[in-house]
Protein backbone atom coordinates (compact mmCIF):
# COMPACT_ATOMS: atom_id res chain seq x y z
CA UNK A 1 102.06 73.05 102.90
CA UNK A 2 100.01 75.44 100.55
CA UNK A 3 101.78 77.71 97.59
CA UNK A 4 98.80 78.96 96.17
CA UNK A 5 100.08 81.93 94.93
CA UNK A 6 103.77 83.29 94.31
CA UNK A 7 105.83 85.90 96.38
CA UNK A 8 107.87 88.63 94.64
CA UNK A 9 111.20 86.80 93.84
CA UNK A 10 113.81 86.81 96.41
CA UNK A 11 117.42 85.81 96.14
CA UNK A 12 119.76 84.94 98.95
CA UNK A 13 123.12 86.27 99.11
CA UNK A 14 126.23 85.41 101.02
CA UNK A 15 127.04 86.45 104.54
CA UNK A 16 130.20 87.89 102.96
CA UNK A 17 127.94 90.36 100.94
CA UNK A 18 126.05 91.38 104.12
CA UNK A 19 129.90 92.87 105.98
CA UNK A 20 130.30 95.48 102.93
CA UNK A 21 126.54 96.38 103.52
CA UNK A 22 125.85 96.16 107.30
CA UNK A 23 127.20 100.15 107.56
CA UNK A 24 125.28 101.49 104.72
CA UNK A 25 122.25 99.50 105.96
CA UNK A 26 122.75 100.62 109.71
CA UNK A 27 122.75 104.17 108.56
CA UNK A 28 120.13 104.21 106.77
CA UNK A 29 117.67 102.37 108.79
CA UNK A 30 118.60 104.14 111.89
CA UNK A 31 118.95 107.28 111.33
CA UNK A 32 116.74 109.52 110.63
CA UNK A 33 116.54 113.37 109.22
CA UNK A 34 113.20 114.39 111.76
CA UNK A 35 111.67 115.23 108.66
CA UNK A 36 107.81 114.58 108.91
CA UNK A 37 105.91 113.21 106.41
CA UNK A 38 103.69 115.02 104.58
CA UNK A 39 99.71 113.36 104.76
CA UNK A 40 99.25 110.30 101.77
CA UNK A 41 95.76 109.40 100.49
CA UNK A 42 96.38 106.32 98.32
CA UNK A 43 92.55 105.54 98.05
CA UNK A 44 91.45 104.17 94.66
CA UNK A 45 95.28 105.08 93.65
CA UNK A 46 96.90 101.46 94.11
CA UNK A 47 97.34 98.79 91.16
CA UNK A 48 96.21 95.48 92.54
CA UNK A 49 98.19 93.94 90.29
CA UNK A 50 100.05 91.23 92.88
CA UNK A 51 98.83 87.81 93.60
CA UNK A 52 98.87 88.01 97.70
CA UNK A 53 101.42 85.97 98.35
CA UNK A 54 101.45 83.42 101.23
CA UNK A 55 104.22 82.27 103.70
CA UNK A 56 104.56 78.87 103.43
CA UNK A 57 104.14 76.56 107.08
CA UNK A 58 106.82 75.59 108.18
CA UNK A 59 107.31 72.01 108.62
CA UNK A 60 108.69 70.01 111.78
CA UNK A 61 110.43 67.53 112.13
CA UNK A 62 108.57 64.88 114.94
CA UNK A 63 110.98 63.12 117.54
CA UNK A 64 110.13 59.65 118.77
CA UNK A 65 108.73 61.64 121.95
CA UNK A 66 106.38 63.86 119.77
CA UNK A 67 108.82 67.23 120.51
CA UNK A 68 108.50 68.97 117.19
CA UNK A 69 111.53 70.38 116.20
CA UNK A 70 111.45 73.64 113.45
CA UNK A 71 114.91 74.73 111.59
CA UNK A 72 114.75 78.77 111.32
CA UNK A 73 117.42 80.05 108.91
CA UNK A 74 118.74 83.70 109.38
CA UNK A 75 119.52 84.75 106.34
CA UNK A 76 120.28 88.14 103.94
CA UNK A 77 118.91 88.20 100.70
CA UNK A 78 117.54 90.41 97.90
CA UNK A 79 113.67 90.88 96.85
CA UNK A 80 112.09 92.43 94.00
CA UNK A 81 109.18 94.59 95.24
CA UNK A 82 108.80 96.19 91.77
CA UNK A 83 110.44 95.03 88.49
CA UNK A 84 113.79 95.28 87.94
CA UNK A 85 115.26 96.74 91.26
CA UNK A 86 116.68 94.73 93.99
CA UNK A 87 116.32 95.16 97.48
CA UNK A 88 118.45 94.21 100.37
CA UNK A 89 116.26 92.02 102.54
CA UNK A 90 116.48 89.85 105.56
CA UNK A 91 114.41 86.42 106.12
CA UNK A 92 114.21 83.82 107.96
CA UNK A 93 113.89 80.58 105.21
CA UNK A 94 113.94 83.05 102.46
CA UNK A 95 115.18 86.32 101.20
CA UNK A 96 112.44 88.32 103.48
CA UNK A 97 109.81 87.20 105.99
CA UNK A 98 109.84 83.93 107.38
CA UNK A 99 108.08 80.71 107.29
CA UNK A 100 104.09 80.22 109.24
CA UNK A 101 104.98 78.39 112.37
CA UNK A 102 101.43 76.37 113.10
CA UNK A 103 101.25 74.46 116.75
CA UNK A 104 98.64 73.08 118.80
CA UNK A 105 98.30 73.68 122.65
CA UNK A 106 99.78 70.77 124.18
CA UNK A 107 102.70 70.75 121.91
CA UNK A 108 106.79 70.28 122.94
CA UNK A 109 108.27 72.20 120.30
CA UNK A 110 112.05 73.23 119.78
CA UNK A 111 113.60 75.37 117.19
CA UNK A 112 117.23 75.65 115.67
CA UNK A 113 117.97 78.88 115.00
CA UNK A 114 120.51 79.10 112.65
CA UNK A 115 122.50 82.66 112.34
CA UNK A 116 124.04 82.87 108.90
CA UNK A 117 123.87 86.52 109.02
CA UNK A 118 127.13 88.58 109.67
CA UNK A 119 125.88 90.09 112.54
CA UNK A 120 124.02 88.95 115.88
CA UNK A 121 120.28 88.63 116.23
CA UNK A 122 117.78 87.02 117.94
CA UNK A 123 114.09 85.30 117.92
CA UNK A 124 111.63 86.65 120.58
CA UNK A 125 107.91 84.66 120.15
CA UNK A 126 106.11 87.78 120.57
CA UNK A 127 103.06 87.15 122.56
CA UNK A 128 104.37 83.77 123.70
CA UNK A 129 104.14 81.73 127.41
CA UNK A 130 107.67 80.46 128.07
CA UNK A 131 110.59 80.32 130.29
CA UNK A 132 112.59 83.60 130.07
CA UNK A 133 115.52 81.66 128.77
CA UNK A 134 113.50 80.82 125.58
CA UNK A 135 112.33 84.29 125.16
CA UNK A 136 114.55 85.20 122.70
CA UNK A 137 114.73 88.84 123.99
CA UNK A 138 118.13 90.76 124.11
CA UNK A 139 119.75 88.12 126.82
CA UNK A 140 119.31 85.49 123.88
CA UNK A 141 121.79 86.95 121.19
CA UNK A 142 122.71 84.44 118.42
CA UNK A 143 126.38 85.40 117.21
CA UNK A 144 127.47 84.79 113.44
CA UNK A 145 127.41 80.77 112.51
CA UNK A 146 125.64 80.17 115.78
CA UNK A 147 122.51 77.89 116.77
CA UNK A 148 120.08 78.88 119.36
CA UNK A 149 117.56 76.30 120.42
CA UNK A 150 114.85 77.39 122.67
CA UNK A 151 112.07 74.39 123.65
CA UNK A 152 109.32 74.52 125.42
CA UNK A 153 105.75 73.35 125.70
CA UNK A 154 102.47 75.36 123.81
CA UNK A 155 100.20 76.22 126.96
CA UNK A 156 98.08 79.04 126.14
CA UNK A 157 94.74 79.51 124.55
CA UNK A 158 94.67 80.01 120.39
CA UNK A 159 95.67 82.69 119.01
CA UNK A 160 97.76 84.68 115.98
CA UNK A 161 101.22 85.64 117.62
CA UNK A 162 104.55 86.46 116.01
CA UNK A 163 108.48 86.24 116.06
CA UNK A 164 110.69 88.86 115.10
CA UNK A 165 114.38 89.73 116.51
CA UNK A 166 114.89 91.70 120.05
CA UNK A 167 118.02 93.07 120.00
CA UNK A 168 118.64 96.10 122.05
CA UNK A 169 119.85 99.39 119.86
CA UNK A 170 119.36 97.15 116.57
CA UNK A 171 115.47 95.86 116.37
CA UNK A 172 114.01 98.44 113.96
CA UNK A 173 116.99 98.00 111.89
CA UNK A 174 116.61 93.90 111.50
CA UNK A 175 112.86 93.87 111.27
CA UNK A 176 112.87 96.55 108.83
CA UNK A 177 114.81 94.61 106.66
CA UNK A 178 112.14 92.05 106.62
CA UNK A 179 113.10 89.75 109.73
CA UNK A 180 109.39 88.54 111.15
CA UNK A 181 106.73 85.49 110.64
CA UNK A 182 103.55 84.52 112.30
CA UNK A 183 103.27 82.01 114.66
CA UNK A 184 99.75 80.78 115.13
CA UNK A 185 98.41 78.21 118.10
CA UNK A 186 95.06 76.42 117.81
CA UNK A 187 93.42 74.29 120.49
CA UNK A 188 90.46 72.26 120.88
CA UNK A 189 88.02 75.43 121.15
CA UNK A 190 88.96 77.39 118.43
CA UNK A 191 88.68 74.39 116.48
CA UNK A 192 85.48 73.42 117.62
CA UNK A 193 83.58 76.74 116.44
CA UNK A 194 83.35 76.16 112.61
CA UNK A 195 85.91 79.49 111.97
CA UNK A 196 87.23 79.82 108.62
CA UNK A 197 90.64 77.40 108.89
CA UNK A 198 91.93 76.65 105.47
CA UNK A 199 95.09 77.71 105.89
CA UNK A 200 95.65 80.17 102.77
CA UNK A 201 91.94 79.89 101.58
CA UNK A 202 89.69 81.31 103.32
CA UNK A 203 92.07 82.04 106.89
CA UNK A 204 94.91 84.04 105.35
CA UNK A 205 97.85 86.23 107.76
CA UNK A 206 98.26 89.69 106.29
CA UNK A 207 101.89 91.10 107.44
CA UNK A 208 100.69 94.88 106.93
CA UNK A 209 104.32 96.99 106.69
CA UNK A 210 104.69 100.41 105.32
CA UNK A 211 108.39 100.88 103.55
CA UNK A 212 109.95 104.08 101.59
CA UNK A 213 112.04 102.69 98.90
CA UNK A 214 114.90 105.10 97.54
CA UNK A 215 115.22 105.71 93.99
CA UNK A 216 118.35 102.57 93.88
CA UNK A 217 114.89 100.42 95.21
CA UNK A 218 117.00 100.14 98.96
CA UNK A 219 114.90 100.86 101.92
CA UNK A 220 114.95 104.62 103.27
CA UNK A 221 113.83 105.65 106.25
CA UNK A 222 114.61 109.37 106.00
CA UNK A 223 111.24 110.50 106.63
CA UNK A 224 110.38 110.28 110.01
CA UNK A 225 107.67 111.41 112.83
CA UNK A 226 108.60 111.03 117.13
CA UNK A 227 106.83 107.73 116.52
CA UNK A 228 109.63 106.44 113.92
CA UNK A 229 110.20 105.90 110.31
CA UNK A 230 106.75 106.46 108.07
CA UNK A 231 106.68 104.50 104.81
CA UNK A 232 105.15 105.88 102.16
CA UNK A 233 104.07 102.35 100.51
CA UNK A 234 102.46 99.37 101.94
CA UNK A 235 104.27 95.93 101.53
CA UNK A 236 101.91 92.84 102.21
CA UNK A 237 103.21 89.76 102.98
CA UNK A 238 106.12 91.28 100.79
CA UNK A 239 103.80 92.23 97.93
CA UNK A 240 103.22 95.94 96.99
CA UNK A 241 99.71 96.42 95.38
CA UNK A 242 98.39 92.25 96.16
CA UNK A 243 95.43 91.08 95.07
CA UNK A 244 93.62 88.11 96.96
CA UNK A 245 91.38 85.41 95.30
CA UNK A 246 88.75 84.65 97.48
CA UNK A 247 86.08 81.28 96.91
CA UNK A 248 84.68 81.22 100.21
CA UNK A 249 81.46 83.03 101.01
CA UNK A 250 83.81 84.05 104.34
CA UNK A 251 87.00 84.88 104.70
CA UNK A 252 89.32 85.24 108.10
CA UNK A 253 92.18 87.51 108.16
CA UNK A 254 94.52 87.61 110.47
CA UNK A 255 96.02 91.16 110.50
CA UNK A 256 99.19 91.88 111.93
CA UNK A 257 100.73 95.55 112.47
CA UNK A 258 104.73 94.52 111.69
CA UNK A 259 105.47 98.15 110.89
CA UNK A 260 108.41 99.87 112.86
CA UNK A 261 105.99 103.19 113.72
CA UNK A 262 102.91 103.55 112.05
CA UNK A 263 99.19 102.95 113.51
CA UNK A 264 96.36 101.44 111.33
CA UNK A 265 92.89 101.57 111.52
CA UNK A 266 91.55 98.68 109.21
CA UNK A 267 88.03 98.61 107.60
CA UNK A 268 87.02 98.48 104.00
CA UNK A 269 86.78 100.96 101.48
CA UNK A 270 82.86 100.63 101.32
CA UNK A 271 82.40 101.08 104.84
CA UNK A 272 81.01 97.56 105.23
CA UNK A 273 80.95 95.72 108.47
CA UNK A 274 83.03 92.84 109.63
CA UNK A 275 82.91 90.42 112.68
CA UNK A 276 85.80 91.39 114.96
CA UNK A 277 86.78 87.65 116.79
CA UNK A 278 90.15 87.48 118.41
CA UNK A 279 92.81 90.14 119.37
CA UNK A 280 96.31 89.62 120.29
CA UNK A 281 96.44 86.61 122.56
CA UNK A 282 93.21 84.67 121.30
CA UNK A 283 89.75 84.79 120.78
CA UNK A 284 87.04 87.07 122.31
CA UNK A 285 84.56 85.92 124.41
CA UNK A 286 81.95 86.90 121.91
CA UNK A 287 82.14 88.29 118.44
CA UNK A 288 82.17 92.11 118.01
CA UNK A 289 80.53 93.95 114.58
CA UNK A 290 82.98 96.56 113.87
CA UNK A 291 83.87 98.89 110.97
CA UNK A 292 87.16 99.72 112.09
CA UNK A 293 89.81 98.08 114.13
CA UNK A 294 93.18 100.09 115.31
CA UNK A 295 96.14 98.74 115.35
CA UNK A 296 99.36 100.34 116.43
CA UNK A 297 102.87 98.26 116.21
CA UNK A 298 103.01 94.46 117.36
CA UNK A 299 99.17 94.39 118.05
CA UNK A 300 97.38 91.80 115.83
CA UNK A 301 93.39 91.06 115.27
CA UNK A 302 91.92 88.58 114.03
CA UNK A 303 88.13 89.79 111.48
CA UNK A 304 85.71 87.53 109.59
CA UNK A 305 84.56 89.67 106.52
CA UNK A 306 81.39 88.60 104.42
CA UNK A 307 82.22 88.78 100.44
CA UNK A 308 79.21 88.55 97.48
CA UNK A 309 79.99 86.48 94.16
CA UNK A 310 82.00 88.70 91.52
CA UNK A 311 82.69 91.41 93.99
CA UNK A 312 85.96 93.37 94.40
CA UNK A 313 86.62 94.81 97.92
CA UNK A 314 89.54 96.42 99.45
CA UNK A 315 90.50 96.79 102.76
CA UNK A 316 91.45 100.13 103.98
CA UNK A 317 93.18 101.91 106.31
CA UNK A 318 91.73 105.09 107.37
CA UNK A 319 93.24 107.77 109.26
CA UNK A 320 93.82 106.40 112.84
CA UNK A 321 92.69 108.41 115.60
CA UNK A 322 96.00 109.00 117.64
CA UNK A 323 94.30 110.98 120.29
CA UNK A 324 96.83 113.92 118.78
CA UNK A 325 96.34 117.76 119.74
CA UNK A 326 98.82 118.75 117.34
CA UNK A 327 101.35 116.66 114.94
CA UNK A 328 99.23 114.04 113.79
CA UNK A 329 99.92 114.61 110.14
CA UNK A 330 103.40 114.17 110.98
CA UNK A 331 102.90 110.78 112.65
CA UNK A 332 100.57 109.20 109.63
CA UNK A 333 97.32 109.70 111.96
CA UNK A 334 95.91 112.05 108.77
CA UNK A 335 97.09 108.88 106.02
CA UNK A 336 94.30 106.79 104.00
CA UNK A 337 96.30 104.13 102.82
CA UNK A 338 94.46 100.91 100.45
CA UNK A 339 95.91 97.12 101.68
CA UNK A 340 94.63 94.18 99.80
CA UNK A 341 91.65 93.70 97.42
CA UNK A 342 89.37 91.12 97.70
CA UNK A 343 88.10 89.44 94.48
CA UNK A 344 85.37 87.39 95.33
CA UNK A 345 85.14 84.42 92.28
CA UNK A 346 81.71 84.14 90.22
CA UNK A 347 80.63 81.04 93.14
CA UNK A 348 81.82 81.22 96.32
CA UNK A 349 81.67 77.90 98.57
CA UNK A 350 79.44 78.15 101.37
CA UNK A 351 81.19 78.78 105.03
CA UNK A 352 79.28 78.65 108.11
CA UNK A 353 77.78 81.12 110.07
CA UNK A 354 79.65 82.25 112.88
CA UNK A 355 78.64 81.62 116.88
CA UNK A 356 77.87 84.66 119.05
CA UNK A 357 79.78 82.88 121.65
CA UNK A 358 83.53 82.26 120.91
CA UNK A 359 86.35 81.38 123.82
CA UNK A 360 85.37 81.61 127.38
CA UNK A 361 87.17 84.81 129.22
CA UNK A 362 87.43 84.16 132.82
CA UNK A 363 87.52 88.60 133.78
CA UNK A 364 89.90 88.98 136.76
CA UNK A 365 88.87 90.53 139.65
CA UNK A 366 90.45 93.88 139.98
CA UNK A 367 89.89 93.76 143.86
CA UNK A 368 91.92 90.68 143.81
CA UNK A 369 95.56 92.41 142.44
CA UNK A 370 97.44 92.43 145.49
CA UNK A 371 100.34 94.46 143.63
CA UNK A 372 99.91 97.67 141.66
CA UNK A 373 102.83 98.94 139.76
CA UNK A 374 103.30 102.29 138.41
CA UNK A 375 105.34 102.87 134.75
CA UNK A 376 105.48 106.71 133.76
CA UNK A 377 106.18 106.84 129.98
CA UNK A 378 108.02 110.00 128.70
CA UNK A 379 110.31 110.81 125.53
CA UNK A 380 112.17 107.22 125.45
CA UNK A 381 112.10 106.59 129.20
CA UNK A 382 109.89 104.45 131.44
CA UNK A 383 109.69 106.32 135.54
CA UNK A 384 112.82 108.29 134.43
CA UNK A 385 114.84 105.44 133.28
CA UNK A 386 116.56 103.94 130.06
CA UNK A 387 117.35 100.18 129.50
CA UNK A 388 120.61 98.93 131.53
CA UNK A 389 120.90 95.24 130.71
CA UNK A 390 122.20 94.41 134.11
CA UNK A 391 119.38 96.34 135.56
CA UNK A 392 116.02 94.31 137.26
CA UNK A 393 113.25 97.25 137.42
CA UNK A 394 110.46 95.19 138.44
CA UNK A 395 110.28 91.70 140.99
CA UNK A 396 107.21 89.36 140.62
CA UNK A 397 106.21 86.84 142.47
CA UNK A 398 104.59 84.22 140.34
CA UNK A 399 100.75 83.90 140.63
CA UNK A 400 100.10 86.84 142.30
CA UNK A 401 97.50 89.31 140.47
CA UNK A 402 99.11 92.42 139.11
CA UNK A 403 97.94 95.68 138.26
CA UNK A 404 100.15 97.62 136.07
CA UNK A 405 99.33 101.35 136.01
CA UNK A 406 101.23 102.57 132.79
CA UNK A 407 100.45 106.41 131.81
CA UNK A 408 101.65 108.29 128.72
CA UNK A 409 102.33 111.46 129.96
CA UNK A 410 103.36 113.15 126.78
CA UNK A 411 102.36 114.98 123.49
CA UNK A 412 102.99 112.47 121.52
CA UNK A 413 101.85 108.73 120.90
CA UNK A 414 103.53 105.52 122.65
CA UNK A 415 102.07 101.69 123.37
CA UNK A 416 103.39 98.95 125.68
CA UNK A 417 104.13 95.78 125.29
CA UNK A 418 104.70 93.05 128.02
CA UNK A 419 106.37 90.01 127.55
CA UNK A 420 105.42 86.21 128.60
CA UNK A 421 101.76 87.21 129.51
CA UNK A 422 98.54 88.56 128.19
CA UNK A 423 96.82 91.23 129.95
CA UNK A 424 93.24 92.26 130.30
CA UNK A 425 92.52 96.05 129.94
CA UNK A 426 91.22 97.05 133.34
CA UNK A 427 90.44 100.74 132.39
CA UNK A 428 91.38 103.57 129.57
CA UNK A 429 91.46 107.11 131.02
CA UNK A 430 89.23 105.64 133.83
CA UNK A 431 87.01 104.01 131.57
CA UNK A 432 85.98 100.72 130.45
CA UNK A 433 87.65 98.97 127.33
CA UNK A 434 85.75 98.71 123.95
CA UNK A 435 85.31 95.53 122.30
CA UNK A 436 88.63 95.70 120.43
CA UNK A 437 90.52 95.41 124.04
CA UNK A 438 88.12 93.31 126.20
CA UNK A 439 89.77 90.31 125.29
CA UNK A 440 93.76 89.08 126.17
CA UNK A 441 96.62 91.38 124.91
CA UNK A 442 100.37 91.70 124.97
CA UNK A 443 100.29 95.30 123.43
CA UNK A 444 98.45 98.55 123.54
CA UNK A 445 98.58 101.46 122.09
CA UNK A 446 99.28 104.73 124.67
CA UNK A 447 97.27 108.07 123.27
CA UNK A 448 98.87 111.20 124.46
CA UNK A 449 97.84 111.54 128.63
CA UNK A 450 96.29 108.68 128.92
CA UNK A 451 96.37 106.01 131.66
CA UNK A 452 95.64 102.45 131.39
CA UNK A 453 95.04 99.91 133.74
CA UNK A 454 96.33 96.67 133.10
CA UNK A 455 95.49 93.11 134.79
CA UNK A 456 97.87 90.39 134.57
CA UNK A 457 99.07 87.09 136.27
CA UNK A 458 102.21 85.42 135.63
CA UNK A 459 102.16 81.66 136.08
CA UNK A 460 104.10 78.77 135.61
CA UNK A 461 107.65 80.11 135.18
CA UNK A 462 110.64 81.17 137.30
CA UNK A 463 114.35 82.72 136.86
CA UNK A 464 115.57 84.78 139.68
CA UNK A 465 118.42 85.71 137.07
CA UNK A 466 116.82 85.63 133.77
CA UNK A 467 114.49 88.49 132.71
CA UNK A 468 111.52 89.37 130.55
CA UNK A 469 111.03 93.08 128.99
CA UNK A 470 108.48 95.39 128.52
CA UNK A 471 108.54 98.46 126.56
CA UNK A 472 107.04 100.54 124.17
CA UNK A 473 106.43 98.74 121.08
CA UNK A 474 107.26 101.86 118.16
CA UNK A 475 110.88 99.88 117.31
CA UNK A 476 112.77 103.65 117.40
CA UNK A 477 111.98 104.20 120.92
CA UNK A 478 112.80 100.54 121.90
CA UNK A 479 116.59 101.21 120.26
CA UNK A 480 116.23 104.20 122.33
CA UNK A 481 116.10 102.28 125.42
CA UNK A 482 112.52 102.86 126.25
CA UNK A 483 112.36 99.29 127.84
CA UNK A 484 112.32 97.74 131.08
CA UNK A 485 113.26 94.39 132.83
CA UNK A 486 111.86 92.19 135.23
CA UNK A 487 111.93 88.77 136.77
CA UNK A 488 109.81 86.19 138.12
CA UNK A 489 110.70 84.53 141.21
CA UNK A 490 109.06 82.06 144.04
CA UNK A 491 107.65 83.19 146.64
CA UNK A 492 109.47 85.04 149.31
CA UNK A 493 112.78 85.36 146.44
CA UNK A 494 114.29 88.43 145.48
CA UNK A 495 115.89 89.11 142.25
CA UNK A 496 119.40 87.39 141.27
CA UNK A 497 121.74 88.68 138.87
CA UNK A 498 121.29 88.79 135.35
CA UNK A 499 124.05 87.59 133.01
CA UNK A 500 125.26 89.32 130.19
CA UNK A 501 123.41 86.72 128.00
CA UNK A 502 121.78 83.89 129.40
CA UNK A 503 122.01 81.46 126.71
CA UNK A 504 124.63 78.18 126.54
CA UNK A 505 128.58 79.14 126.43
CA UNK A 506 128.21 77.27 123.03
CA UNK A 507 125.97 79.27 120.45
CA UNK A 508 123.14 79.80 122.72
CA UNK A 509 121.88 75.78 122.51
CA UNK A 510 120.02 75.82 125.82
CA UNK A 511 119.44 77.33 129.12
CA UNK A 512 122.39 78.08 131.53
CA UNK A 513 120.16 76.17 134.01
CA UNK A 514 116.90 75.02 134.26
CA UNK A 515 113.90 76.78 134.67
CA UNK A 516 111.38 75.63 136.89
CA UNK A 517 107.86 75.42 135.44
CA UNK A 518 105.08 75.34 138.17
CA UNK A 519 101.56 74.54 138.24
């Protein structure tokens, strides 16, 4: 475990504390006035005057079988963003954020979740292969005092994924309040290509949030767009303004949209190139030289940036294109916002070059879907409908290739997010992906009448009764009910019936009944 450099200090406080707030909290994180913001150019405006701070790994404990096993506490807190005003947070570990979880494919891992918050929540491993059981979507609720503990084993390729609570009507509000961690799997390839892998050296996880902050220092969300609340100030791996020491000739970030609404578009402030080398669900098949990389809510990439001796450097978020006729300003697609500066020390440490080739992509064959579903996105409903818990919208039968035909037929921006797989892009407005999408994903942004064309296979898993989501990723809408259910079932099955939660009797410690896992 690495603490190379401090966070802003956190405090936790008593469940008791978080009854007597839960109301004002609620109110203020949900609602919201449909006031837009007005545009914010914080270019060359920021004080890098933060030490990046960096989530600690979380450490397992190892069974005699090998299963590791990771404690996750739920807990509310306070955190000091700027000197001398304290902010109600939510962490897992800690007062806000949560612990690096680091695995290798091949790994059984199990987690306690541990609720010590005064309300229910849950853990959903965005991005993640596993039963639906384990999911931790909004079947998996973890009541007050509570332990939840999914298990399952790491099968998937390498990549930077994420956990953050799923609960239906109450996500924004819990991972607004700082409830989310990485969660990054490496395997035999990655680690064979020479990347940057210093944990906290030279590969460092950038949590990129935007937050308003009321004059008391609480979180407001007040100002909002139809995508959700806009923040007026960027928080960092809970640092406002941070600063990252950099000895390495390069450096890997792994960036990760955790904001509730807004889009980035990530490059650096001198319009210097980077190497673009994974996206959501693992590496590309071969590195990309970008500028700019887009991100809208829950997506994640994964750049290689080449840093002189002495410099300073900041990356940048430019104004996103939203694909907007009208009402970008009001949905941060006009914002310039600075992140993180890069000081590079007086002698950097050589890194290796990086290969052309990265991860082999085996492309599916898009004559070879034998199902093609159709999901109509409007206001906050998918084909017409909002989320019913009880409710299975889609059946799939496991290993069959999918096409999912998902068209934003509005104005106004949405992006879609499915869960247990990663996608290929097919097609954008009949067109073929850029660089940024050719590889797997789990989310994707939705411009304003657009269609995408998404290829997918589900493998491995089946529950007749338990179900996986998908939905639109901007955290408002979810609460909304812009979300979707579906199961995966054997051959020649049809869809059961879906339990109010499908979790143990006793504090969610397990599966109702097993899943079956085929190969």
């Amino acid at each position: 475990m690495q603490h190379r450099l401090r966070r802003p200090r956190a405090t936790g406080i008593s469940a008791a504390l978080v009854v007597a707030l839960a109301g004002t909290l609620a109110g203020t994180l949900v609602a919201c006035s449909g006031q837009g913001p007005a545009p914010l150019d914080t270019a060359g405006h920021v004080d890098f005057d933060t030490p990046l701070p960096i989530p600690p790994r979380a450490v397992p404990t190892v069974g005699p079988d090998g299963e590791k096993t990771f404690d996750l506490d739920a807990r509310a807190g306070t955190t000091e963003f700027s000197p001398g005003k304290k902010t109600t947070t939510w962490g897992f570990d800690g007062a806000y954020l949560g612990p690096t979880i680091v695995a290798d494919r091949g790994d059984r891992v199990r987690f306690r979740v541990t609720n010590h918050l005064a309300e229910e929540t849950s853990v959903h491993w965005h991005g993640m292969h596993l039963p639906a059981r384990m999911d931790g979507g909004p079947h998996q609720m973890v009541s007050p005092g509570e332990v939840w503990e999914p298990h399952w084993t790491i099968d998937q390729q390498a990549a930077t994924l994420w956990y953050h609570p799923h609960l239906h009507g109450r996500t924004e509000q819990q991972v607004q309040l700082g409830m989310a961690g990485m969660f990054l799997v490496h395997d035999a390839v990655e680690q064979g290509l020479g990347l940057p892998s210093r944990y906290g050296v030279d590969d460092i996880p950038l949590i990129v949030q935007d937050k308003r902050f009321a004059p008391d220092g609480q979180f407001s969300d007040d100002v909002a767009g139809f995508v959700g609340p806009i923040g007026d100030t960027l928080v960092v791996n809970g640092a406002v303004g941070p600063y990252l020491d950099v000895t390495t000739g390069l450096v890997r970030l792994r960036l990760l949209n955790a904001s509730a609404a807004r889009t980035y578009d990530f490059g650096f402030a001198d319009r210097r190139g980077f190497q673009l080398i994974a996206s959501d669900g693992g590496l590309l098949a071969a590195l990309a030289d970008r500028q700019r990389v887009r991100l809208s809510p829950g997506e994640r990439a994964e750049i290689v940036v080449a840093v002189q001796p002495g410099e300073r450097v900041v990356l940048r978020s430019f104004p996103p294109d939203l694909g907007l006729a009208n009402g970008a300003e009001e949905n941060a697609g006009s914002d310039t916002l600075d992140v993180l500066e890069l000081r590079a020390a007086s002698a950097l440490a050589p890194s290796a070059s990086i290969p052309l080739t990265l991860a082999p992509i085996v492309r599916f064959d898009p004559a070879d879907a034998t199902v093609t579903r159709t999901f109509r996105l409007n206001g906050h409903q998918i084909n017409g409908k909002k989320m019913e818990s009880g409710r299975i919208d889609e059946t799939v039968t496991v290993g069959a290739l999918e096409r999912w035909v998902v068209t934003n037929t509005m104005d106004m921006p949405h992006n879609f997010h499915v869960h247990d797989v990663q996608f290929q892009v097919e097609s954008i407005g009949g067109s073929a992906p850029p660089p940024d999408l050719s590889g797997w994903k789990d989310t994707v942004y939705l411009p304003p009448h657009t269609e995408l064309r998404l290829l997918m296979r589900f493998a491995d898993y089946t529950d007749r009764n338990a179900p996986y989501m998908y939905h639109c990723h901007l955290l408002a809408h979810e609460d909304e009910g812009m979300m979707g259910q579906f199961v995966v079932v054997k051959p020649g099955q049809t869809a059961g019936t879906v339990p109010e939660d499908t979790t143990a009797p006793r504090g969610g410690s397990g599966p109702r009944e097993e899943t079956t896992h085929e190969h």
